[in-house]
PDB file of N, CA and C in Angstrom:
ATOM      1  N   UNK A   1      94.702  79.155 150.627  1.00  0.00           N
ATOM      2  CA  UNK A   1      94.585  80.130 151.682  1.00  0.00           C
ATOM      3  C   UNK A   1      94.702  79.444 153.037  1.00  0.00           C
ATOM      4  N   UNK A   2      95.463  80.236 153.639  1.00  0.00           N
ATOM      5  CA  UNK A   2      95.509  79.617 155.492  1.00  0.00           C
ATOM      6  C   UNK A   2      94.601  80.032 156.200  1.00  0.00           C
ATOM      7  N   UNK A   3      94.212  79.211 156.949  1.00  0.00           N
ATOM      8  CA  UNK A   3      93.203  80.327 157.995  1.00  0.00           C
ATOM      9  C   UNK A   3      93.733  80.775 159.313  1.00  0.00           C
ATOM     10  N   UNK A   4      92.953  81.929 159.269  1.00  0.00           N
ATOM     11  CA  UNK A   4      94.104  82.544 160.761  1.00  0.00           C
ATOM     12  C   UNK A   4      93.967  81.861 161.730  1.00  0.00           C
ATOM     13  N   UNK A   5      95.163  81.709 162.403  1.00  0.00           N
ATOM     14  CA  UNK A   5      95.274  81.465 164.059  1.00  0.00           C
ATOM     15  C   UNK A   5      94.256  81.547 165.174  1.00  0.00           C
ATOM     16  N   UNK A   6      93.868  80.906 165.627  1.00  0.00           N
ATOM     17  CA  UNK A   6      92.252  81.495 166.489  1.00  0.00           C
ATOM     18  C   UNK A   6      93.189  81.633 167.715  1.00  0.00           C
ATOM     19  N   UNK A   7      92.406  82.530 168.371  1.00  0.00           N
ATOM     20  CA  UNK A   7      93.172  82.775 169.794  1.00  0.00           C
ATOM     21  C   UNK A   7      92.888  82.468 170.884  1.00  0.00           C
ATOM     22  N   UNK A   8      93.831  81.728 171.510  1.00  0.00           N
ATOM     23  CA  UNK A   8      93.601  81.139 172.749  1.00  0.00           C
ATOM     24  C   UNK A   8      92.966  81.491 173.923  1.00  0.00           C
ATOM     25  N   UNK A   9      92.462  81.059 175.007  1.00  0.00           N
ATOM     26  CA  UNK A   9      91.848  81.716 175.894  1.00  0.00           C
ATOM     27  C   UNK A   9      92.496  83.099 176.736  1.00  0.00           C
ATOM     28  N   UNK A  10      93.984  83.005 177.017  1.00  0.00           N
ATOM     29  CA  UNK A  10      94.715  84.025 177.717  1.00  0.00           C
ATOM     30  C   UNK A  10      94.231  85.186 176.738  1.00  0.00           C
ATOM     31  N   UNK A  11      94.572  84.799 175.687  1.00  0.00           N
ATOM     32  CA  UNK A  11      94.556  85.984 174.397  1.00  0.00           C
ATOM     33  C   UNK A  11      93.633  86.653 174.302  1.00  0.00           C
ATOM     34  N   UNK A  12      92.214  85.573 174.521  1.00  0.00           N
ATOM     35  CA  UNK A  12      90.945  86.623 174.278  1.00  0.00           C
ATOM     36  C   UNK A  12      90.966  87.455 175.723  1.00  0.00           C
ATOM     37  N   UNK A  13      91.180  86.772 176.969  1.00  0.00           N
ATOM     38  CA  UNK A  13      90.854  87.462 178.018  1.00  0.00           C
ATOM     39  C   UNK A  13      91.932  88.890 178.271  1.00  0.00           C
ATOM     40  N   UNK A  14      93.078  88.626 177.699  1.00  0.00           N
ATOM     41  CA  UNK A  14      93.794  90.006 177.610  1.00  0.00           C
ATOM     42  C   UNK A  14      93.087  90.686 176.582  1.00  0.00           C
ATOM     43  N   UNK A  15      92.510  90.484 175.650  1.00  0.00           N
ATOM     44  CA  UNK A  15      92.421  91.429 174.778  1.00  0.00           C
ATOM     45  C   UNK A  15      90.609  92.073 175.324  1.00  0.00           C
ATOM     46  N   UNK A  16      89.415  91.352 176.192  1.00  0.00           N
ATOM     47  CA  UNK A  16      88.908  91.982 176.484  1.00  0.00           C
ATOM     48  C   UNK A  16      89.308  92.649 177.659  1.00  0.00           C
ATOM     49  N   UNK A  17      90.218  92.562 178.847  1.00  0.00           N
ATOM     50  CA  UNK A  17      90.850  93.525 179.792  1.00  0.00           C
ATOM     51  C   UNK A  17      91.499  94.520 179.201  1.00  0.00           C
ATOM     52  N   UNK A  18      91.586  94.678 178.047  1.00  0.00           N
ATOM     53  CA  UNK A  18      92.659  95.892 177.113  1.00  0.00           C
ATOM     54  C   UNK A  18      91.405  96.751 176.693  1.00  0.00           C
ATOM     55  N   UNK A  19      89.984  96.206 176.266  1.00  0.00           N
ATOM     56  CA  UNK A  19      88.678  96.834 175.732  1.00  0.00           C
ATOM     57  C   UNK A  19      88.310  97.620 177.143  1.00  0.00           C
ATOM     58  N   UNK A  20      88.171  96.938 178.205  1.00  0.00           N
ATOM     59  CA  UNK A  20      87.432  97.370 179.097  1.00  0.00           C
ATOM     60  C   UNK A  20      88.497  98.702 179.483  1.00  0.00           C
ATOM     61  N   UNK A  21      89.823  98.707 179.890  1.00  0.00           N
ATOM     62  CA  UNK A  21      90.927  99.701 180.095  1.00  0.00           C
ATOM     63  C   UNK A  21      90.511 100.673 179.150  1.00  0.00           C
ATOM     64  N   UNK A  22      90.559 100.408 177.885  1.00  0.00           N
ATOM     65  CA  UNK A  22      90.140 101.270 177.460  1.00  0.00           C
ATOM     66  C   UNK A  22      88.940 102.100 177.053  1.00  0.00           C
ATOM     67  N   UNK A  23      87.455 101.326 177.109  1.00  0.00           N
ATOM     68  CA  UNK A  23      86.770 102.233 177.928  1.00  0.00           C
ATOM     69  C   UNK A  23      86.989 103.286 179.330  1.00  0.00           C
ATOM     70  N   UNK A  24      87.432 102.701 180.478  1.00  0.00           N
ATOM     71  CA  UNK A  24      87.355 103.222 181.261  1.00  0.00           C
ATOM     72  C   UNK A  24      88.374 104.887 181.180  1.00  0.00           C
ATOM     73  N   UNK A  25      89.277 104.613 180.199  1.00  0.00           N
ATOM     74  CA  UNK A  25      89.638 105.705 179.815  1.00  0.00           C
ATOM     75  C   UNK A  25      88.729 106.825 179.083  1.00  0.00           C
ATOM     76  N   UNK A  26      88.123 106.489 178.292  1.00  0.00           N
ATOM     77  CA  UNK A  26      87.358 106.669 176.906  1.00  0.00           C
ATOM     78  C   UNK A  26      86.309 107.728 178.129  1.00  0.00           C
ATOM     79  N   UNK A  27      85.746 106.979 179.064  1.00  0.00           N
ATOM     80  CA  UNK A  27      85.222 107.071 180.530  1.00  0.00           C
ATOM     81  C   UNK A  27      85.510 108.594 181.065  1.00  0.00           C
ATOM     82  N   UNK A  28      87.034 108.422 181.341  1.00  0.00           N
ATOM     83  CA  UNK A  28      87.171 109.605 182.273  1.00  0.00           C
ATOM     84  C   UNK A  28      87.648 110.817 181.337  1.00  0.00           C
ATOM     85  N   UNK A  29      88.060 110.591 180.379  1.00  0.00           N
ATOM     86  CA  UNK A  29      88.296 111.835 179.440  1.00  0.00           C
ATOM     87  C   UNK A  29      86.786 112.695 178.922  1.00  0.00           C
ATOM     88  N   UNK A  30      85.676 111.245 178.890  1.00  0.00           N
ATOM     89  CA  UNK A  30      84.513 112.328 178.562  1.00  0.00           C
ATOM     90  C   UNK A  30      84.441 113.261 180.018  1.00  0.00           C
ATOM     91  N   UNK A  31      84.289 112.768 181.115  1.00  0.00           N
ATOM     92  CA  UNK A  31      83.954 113.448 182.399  1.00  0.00           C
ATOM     93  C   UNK A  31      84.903 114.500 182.660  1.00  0.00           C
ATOM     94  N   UNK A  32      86.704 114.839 182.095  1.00  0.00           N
ATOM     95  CA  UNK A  32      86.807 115.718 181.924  1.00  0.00           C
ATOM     96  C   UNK A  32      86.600 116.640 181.208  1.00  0.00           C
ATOM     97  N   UNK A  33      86.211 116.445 179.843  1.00  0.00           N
ATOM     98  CA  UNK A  33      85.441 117.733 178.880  1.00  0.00           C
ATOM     99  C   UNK A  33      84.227 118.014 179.328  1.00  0.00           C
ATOM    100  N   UNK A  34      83.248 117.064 180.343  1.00  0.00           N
ATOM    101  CA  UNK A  34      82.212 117.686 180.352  1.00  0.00           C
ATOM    102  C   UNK A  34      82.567 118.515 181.813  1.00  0.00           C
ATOM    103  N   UNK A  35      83.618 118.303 182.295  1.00  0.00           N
ATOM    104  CA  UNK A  35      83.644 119.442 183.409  1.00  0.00           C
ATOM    105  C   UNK A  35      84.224 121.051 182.870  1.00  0.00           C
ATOM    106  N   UNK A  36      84.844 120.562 182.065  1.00  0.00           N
ATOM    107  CA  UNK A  36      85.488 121.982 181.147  1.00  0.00           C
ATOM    108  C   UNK A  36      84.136 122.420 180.191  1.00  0.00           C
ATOM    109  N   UNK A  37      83.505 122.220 180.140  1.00  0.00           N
ATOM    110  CA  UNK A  37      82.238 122.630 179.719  1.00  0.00           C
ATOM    111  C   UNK A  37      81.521 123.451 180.207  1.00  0.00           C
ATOM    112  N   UNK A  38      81.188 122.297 181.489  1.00  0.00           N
ATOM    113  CA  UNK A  38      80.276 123.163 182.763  1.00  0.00           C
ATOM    114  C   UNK A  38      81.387 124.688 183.170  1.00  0.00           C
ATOM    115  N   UNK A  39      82.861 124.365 183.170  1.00  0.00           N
ATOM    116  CA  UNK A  39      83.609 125.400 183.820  1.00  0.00           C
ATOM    117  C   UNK A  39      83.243 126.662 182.590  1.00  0.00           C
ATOM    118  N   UNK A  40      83.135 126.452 181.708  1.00  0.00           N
ATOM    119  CA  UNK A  40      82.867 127.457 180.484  1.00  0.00           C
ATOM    120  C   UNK A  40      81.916 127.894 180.186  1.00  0.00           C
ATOM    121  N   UNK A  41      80.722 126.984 180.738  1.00  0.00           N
ATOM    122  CA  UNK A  41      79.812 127.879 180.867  1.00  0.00           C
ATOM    123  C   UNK A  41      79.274 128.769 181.441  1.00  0.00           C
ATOM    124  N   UNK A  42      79.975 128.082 183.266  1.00  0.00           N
ATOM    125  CA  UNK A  42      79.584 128.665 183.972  1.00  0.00           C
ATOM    126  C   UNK A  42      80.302 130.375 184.004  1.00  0.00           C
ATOM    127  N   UNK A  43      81.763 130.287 183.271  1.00  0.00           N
ATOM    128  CA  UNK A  43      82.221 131.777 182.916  1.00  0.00           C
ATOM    129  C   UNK A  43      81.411 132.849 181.935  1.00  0.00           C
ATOM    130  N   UNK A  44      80.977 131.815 180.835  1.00  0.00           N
ATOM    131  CA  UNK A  44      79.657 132.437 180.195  1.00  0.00           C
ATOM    132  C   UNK A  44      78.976 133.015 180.656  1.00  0.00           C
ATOM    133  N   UNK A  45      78.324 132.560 181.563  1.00  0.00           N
ATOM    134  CA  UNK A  45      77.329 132.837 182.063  1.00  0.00           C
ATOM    135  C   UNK A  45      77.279 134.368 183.377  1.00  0.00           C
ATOM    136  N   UNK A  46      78.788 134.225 184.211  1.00  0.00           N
ATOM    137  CA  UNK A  46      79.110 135.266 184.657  1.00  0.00           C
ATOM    138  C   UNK A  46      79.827 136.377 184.237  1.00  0.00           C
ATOM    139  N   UNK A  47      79.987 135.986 183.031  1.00  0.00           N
ATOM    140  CA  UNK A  47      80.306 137.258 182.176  1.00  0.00           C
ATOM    141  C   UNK A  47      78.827 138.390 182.097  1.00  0.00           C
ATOM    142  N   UNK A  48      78.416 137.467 181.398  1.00  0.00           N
ATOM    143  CA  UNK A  48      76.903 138.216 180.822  1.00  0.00           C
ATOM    144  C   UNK A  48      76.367 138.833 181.819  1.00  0.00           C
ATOM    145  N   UNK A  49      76.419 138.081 183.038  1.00  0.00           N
ATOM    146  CA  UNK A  49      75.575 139.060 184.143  1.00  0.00           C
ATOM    147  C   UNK A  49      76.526 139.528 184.701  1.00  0.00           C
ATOM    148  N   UNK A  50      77.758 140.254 184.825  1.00  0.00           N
ATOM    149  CA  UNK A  50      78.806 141.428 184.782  1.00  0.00           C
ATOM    150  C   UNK A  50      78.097 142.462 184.450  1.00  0.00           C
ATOM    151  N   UNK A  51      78.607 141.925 182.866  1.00  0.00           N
ATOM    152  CA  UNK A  51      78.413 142.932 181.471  1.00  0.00           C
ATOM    153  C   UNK A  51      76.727 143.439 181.934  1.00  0.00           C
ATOM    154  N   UNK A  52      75.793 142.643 181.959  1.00  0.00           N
ATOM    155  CA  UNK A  52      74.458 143.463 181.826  1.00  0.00           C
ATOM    156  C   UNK A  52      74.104 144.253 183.249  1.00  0.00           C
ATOM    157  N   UNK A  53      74.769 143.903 184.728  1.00  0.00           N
ATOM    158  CA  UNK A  53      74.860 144.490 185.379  1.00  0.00           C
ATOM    159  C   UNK A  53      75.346 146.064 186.028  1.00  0.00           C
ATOM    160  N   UNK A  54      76.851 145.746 184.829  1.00  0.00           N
ATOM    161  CA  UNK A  54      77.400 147.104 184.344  1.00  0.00           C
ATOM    162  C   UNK A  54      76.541 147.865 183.636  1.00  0.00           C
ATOM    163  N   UNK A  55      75.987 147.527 182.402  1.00  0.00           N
ATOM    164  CA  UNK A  55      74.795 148.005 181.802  1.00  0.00           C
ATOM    165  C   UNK A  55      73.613 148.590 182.568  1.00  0.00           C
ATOM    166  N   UNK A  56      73.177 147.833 183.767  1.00  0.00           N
ATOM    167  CA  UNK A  56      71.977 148.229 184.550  1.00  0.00           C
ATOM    168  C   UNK A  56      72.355 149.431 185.618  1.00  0.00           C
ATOM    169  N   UNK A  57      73.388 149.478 185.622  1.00  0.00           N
ATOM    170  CA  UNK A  57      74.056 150.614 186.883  1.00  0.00           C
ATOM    171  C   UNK A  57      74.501 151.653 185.923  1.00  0.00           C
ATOM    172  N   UNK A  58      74.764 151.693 184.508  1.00  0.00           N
ATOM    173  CA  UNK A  58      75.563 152.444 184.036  1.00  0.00           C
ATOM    174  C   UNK A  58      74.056 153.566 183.312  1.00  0.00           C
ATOM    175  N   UNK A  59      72.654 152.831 183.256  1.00  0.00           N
ATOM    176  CA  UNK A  59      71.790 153.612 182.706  1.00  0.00           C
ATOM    177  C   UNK A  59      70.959 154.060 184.191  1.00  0.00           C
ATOM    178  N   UNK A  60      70.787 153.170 185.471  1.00  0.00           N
ATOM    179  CA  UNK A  60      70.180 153.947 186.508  1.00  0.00           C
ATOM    180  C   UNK A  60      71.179 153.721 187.607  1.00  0.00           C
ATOM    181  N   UNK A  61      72.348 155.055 187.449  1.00  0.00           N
ATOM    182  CA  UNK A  61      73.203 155.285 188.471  1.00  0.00           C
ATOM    183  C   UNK A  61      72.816 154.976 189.991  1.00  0.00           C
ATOM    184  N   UNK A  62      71.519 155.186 190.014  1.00  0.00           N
ATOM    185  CA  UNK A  62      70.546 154.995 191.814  1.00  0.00           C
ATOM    186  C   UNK A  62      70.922 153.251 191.748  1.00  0.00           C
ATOM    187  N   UNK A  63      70.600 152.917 191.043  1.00  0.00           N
ATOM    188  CA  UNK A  63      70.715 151.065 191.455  1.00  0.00           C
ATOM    189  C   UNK A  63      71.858 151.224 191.909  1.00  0.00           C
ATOM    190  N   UNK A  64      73.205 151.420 191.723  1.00  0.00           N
ATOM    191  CA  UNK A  64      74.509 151.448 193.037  1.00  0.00           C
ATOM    192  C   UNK A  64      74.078 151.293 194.389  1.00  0.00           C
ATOM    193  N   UNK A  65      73.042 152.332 194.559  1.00  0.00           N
ATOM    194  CA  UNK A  65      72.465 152.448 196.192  1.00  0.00           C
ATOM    195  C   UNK A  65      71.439 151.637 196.478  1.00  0.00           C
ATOM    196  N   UNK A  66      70.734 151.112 195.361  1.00  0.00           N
ATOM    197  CA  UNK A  66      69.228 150.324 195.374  1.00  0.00           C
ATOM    198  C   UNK A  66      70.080 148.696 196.652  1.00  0.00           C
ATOM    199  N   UNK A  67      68.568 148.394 196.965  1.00  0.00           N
ATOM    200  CA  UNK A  67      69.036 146.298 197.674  1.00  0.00           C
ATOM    201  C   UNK A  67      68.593 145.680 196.381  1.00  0.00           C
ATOM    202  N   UNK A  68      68.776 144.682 196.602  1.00  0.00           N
ATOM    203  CA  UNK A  68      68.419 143.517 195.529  1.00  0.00           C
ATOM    204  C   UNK A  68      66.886 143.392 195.156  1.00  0.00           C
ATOM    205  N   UNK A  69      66.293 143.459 196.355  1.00  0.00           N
ATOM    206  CA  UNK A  69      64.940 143.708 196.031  1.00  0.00           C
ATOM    207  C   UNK A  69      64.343 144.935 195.313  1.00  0.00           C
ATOM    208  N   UNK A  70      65.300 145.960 195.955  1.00  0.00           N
ATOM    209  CA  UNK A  70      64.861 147.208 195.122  1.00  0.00           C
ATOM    210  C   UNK A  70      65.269 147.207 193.750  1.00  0.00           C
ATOM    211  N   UNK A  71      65.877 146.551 193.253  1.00  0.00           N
ATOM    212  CA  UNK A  71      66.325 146.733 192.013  1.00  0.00           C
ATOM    213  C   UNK A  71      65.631 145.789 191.173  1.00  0.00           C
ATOM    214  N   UNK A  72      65.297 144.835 191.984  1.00  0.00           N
ATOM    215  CA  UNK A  72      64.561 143.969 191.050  1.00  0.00           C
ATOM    216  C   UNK A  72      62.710 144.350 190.332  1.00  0.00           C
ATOM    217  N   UNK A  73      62.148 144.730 192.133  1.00  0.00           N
ATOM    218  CA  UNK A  73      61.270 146.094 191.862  1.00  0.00           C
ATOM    219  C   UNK A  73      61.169 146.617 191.083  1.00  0.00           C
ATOM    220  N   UNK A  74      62.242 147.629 191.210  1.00  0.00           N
ATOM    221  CA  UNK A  74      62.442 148.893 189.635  1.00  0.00           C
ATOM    222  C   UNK A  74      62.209 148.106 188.294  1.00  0.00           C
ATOM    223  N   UNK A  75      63.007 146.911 188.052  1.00  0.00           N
ATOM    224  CA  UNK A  75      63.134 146.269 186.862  1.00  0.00           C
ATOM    225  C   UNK A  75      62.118 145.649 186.718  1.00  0.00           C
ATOM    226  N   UNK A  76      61.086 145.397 187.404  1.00  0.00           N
ATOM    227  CA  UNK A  76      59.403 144.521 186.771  1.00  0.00           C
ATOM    228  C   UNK A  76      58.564 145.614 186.697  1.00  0.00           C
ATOM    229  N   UNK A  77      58.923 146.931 187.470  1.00  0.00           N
ATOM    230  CA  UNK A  77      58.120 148.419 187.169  1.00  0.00           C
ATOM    231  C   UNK A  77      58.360 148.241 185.505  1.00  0.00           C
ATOM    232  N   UNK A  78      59.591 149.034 185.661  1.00  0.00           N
ATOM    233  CA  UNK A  78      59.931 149.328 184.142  1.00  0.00           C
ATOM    234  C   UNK A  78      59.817 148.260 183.185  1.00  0.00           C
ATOM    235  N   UNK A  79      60.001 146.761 183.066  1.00  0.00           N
ATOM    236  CA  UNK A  79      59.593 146.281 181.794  1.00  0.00           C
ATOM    237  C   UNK A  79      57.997 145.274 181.949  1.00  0.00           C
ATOM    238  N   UNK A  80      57.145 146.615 182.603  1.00  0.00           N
ATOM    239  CA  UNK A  80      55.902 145.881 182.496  1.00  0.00           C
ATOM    240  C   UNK A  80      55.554 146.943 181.490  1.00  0.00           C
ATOM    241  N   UNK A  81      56.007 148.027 181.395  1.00  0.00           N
ATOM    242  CA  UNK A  81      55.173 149.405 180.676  1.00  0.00           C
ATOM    243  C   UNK A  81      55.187 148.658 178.713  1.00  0.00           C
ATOM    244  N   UNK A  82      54.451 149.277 178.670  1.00  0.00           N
ATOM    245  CA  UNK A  82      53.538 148.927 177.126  1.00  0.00           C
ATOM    246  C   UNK A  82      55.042 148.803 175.667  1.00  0.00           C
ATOM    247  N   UNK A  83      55.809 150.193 175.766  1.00  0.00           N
ATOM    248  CA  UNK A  83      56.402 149.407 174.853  1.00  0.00           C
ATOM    249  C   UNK A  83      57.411 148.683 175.382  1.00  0.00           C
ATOM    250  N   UNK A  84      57.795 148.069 176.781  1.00  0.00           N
ATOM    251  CA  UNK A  84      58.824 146.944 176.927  1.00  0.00           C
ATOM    252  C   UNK A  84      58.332 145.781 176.479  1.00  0.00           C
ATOM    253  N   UNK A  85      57.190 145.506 176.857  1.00  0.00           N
ATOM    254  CA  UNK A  85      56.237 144.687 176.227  1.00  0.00           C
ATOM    255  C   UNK A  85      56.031 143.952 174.745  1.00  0.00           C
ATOM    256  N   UNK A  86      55.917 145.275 174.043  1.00  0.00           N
ATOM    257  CA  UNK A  86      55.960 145.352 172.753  1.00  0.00           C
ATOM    258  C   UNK A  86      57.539 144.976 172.009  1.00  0.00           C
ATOM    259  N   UNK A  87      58.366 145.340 173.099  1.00  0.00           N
ATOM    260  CA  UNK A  87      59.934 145.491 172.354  1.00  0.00           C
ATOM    261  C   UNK A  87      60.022 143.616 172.910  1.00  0.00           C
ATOM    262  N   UNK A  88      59.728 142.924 173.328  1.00  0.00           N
ATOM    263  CA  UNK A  88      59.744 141.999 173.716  1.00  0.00           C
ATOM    264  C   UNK A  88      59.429 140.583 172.915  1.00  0.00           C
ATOM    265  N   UNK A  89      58.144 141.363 172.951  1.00  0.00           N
ATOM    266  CA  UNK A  89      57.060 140.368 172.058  1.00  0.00           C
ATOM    267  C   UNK A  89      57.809 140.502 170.090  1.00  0.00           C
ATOM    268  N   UNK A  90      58.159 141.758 170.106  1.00  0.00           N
ATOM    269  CA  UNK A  90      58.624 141.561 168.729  1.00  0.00           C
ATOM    270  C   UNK A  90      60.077 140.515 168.420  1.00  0.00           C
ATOM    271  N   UNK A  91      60.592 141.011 169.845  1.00  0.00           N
ATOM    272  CA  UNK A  91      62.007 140.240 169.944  1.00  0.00           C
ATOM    273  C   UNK A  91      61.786 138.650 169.606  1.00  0.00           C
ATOM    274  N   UNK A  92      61.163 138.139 170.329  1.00  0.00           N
ATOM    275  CA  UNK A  92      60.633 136.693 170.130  1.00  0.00           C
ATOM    276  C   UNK A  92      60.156 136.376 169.182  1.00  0.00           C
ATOM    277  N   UNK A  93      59.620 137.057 168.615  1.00  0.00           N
ATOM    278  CA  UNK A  93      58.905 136.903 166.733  1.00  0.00           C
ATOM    279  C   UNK A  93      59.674 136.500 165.941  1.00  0.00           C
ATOM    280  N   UNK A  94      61.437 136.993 166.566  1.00  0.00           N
ATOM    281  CA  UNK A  94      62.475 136.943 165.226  1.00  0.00           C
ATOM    282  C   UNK A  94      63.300 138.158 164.595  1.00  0.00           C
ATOM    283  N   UNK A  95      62.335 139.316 165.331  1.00  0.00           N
ATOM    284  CA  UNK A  95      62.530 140.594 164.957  1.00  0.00           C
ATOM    285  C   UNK A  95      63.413 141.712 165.999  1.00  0.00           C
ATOM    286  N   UNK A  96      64.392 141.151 166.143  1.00  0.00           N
ATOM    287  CA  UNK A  96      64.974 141.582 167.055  1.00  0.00           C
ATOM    288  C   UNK A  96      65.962 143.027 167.139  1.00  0.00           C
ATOM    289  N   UNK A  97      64.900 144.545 167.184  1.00  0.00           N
ATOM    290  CA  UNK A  97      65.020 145.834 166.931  1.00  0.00           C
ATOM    291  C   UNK A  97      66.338 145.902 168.620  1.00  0.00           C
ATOM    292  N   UNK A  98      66.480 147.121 167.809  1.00  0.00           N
ATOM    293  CA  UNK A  98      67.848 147.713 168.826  1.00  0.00           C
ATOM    294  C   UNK A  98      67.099 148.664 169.781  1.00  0.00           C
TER     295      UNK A  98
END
């Protein structure tokens, strides 16, 4: 059996400048998926409060006219009452009724 070739100094030092290159790639490709992430979530996220906003105007037509405060108002009125409460507390149990 031969033994392999050991590699000279140029050799090793190109071949760790080829490791490090390629981290630094390895590098910026994670930082672009994690920005396409954040960008996806953050659409997630303004979807849902669209959609449940549409929802909140579409059951109390007055919130159109309500301020922000007023609406927020209305909405700690209404889910302080006994069965929001209840529809709540069951939700979190696991039991999540319609």
């Amino acid at each position: 059996m031969t033994k392999p070739r050991e590699k000279n100094r140029e050799e090793l030092q190109a071949e760790i400048e080829d490791g490090k290159k390629k981290i630094r790639q390895l590098e910026n490709r994670e930082k672009v998926l994690r920005q396409k992430l954040s960008q996806e979530e953050r659409r997630t996220r303004s979807h849902r409060l669209i959609v449940r906003g549409a929802v909140f105007e579409s059951i109390v037509p007055e919130a159109k006219t309500m301020t922000d405060e007023e609406a927020a108002a209305f909405l700690r009125l209404a889910l302080t009452s006994e069965e929001a409460r209840a529809y709540l507390k069951k939700r979190t149990k696991g039991g999540k009724s319609e």
